[in-house]
Protein backbone atom coordinates (compact mmCIF):
# COMPACT_ATOMS: atom_id res chain seq x y z
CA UNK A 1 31.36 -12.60 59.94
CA UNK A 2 29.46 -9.54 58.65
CA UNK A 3 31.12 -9.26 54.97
CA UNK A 4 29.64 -12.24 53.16
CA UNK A 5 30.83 -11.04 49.62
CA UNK A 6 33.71 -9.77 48.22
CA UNK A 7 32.78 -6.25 47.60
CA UNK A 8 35.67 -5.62 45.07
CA UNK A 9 34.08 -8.26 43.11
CA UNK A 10 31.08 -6.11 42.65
CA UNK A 11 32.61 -3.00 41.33
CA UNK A 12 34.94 -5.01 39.29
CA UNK A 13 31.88 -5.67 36.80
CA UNK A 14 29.21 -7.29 38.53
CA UNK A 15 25.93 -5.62 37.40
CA UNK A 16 24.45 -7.86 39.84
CA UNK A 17 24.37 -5.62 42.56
CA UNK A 18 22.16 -2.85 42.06
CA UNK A 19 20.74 -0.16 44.39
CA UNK A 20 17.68 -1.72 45.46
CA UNK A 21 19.79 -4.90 46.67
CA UNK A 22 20.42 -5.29 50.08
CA UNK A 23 24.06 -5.75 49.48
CA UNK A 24 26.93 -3.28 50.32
CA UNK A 25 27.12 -0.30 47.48
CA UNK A 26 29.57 -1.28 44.93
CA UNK A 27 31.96 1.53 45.66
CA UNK A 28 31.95 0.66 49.86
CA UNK A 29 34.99 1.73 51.76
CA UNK A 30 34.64 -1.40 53.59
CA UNK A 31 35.83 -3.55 50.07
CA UNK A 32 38.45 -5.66 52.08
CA UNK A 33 39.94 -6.69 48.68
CA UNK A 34 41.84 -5.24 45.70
CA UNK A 35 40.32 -4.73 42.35
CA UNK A 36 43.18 -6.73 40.99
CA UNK A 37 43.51 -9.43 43.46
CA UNK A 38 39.46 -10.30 42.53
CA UNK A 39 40.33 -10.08 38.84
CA UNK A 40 44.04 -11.87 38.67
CA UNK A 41 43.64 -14.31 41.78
CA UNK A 42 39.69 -15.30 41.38
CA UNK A 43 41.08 -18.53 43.54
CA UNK A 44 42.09 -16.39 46.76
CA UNK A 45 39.37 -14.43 46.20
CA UNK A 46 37.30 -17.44 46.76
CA UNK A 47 39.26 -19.00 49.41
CA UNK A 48 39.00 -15.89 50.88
CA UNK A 49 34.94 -15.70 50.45
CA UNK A 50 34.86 -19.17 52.17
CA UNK A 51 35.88 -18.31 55.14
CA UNK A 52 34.31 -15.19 55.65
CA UNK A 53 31.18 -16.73 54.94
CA UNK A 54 31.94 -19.68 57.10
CA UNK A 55 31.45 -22.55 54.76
CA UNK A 56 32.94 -25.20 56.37
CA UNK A 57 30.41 -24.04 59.58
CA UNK A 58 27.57 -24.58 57.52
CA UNK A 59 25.80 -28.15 58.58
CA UNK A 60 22.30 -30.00 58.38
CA UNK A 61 21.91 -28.84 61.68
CA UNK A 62 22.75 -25.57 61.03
CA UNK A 63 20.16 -24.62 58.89
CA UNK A 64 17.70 -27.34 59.91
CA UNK A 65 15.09 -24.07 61.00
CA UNK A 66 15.19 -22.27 57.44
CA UNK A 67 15.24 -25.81 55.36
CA UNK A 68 12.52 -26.98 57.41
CA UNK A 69 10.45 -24.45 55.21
CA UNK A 70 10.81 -26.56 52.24
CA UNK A 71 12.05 -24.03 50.26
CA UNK A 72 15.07 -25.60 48.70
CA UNK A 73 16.57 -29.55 48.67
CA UNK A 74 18.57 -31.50 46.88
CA UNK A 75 16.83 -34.27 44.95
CA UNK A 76 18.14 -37.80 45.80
CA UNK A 77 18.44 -38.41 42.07
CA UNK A 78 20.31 -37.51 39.18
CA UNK A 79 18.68 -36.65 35.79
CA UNK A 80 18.63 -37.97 32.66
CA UNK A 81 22.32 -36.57 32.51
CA UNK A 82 23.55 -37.31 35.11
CA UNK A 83 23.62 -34.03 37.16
CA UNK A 84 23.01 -33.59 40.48
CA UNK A 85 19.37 -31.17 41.00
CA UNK A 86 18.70 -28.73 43.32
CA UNK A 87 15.03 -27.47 43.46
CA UNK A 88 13.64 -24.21 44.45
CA UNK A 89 10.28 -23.88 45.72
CA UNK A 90 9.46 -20.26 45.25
CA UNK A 91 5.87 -20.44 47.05
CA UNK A 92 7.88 -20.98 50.41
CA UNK A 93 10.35 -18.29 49.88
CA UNK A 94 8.57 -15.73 52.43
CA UNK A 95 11.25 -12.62 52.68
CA UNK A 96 8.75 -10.90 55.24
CA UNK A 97 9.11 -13.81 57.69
CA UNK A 98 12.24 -15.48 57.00
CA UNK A 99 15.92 -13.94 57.77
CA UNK A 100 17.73 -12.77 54.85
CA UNK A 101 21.09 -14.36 56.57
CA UNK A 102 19.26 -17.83 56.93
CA UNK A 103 18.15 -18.14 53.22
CA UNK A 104 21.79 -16.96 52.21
CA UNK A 105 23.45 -19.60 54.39
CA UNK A 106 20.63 -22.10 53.18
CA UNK A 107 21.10 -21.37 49.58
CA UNK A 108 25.13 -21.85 49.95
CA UNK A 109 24.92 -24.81 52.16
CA UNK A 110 23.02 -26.65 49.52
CA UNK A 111 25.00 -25.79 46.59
CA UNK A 112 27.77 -27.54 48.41
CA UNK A 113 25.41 -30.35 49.09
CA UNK A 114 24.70 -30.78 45.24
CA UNK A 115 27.65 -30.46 44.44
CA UNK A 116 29.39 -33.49 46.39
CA UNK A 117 26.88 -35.36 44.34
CA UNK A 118 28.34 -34.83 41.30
CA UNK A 119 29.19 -38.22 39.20
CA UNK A 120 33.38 -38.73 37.95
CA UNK A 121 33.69 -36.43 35.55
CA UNK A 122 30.74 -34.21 35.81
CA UNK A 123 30.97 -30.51 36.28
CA UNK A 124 27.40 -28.98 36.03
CA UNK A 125 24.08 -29.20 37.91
CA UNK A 126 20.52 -28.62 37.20
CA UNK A 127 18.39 -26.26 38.76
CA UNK A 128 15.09 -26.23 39.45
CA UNK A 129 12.63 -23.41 40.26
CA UNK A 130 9.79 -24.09 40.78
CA UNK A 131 6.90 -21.03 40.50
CA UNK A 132 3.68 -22.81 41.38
CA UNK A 133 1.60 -20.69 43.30
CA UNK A 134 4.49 -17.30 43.32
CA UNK A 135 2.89 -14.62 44.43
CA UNK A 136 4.59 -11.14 44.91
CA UNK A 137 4.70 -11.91 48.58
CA UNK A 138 7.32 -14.21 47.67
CA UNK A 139 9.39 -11.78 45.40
CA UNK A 140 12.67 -10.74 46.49
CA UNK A 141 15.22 -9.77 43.30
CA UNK A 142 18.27 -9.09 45.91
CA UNK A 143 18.04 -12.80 46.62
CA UNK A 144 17.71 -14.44 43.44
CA UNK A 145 20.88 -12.06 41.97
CA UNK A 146 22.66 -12.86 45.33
CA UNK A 147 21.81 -16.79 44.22
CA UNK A 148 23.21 -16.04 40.49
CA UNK A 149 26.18 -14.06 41.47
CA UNK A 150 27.13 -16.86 44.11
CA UNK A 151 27.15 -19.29 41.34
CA UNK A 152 28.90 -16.54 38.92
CA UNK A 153 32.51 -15.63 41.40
CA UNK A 154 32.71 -18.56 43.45
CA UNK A 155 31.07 -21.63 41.55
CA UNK A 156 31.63 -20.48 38.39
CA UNK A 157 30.82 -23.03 35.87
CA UNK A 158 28.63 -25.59 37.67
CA UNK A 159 25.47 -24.13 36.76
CA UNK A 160 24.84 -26.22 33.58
CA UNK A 161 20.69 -25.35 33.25
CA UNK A 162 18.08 -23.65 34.74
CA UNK A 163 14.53 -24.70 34.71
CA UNK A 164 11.63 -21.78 35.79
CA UNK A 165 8.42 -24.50 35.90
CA UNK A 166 4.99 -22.84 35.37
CA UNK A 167 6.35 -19.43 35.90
CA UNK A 168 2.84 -17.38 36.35
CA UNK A 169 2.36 -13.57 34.82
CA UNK A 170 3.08 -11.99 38.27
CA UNK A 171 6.84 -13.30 37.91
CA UNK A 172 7.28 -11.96 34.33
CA UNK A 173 8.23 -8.38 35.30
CA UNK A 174 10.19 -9.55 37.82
CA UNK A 175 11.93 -11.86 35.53
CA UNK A 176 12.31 -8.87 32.87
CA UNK A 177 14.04 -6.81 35.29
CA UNK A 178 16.28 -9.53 36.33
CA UNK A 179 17.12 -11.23 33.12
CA UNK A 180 19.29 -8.15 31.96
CA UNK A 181 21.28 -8.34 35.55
CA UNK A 182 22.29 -11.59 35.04
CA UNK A 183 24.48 -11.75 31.93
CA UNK A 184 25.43 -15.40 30.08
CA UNK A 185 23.41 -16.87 33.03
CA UNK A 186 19.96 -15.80 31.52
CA UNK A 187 20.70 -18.06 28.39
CA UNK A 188 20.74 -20.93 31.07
CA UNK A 189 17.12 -20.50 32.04
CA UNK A 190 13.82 -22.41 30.12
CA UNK A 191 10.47 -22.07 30.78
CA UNK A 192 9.10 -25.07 30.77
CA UNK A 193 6.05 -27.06 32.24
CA UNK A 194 5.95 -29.40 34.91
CA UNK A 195 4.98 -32.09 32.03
CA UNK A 196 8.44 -31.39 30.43
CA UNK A 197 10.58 -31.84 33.52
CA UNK A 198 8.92 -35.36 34.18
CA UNK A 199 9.25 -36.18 30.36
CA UNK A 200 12.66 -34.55 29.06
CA UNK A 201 14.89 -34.72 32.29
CA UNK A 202 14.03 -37.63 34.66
CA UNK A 203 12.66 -41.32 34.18
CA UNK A 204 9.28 -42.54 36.10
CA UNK A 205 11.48 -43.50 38.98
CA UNK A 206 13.61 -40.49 39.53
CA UNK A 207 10.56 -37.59 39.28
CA UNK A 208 11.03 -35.35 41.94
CA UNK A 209 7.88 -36.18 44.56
CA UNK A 210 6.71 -32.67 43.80
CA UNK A 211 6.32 -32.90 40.14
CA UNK A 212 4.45 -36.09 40.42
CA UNK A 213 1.10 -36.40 38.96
């Protein structure tokens, strides 16, 4: 299990992947699919993806070391629309101590986790990161593209918003440089405050414990 995305993906228009990621160059002999097959099968493709990546291995268990860092859950409530949330704290995202592997199987594990939360007839979730306290010691652009494009090939169309809570001026370069990468997905993000996620997208009883006065 050493390919964990489908390289003809990337050169078939992902800007995404750039040469400072830790990805495979677009334009890898090792792209184990066609061009076409990514572009006129996106299903297979995924299918495909899945098992490479070893989704169906993925467990609590599993990745009970990385989540026991805190970086990432899945809140036990929906908001104020019903979506499932998944929250990102980025203080705890450490890419000098934790595997790169670990927080890619983490980050996958939980979107399938969020997403078998999802109400009848609800497509989308809400994401939350949350930038208290980033520092550049917690910076890492290959991950947060490799978190977009994951959402963008193979669950396209669940990411409904994204919320970037108290972002600090040390992330703003880092968010200009990303922000062109990412395409139709940078019109999901808002800035907000922590005072606007408590107010705008959950009730008293639903705040997530870490946005709590």
């Amino acid at each position: 299990m050493t390919t964990h995305t489908c390289d003809a993906l990337r050169a078939c228009g992902s800007p995404l992947f750039t040469s400072s990621s830790k990805f495979t160059h677009p334009r890898s002999r090792t792209c184990r699919f066609s061009v076409q097959n990514c572009v006129m099968d996106p299903n297979t493709s995924r299918k495909t993806w899945r098992q490479e990546f070893g989704v169906s291995d993925l467990s609590e268990d599993a990745v009970k070391k990385i989540a026991e860092s805190g970086k990432a859950y899945v809140h036990d409530f929906l908001d104020v629309n019903d979506r499932p949330v998944l929250i990102v704290v980025a203080s705890k995202h450490l890419p000098a101590v934790h595997d790169r592997l670990e927080n890619e199987k983490l980050c996958v594990f939980l979107i399938e986790k969020v997403l078998s939360k999802l109400p009848a007839g609800k497509e989308q979730i809400l994401g939350i990161i949350d930038l208290r306290g980033f520092g550049t010691e917690n910076a890492e652009l290959s991950f947060l593209t490799f978190l977009f494009d994951v959402f963008y090939y193979y669950y396209p169309k669940r990411l409904g918003e994204v919320l970037f809570v108290e972002a600090p001026l040390v992330f703003k370069p880092i968010w200009e440089l990303t922000k062109p990468l990412l395409k139709s997905y940078a019109s999901m993000v808002k800035f907000c405050s922590v005072e606007t996620v408590r107010k705008e997208y959950f009730t008293e009883e639903t705040i997530p414990v870490n946005f709590r006065d």
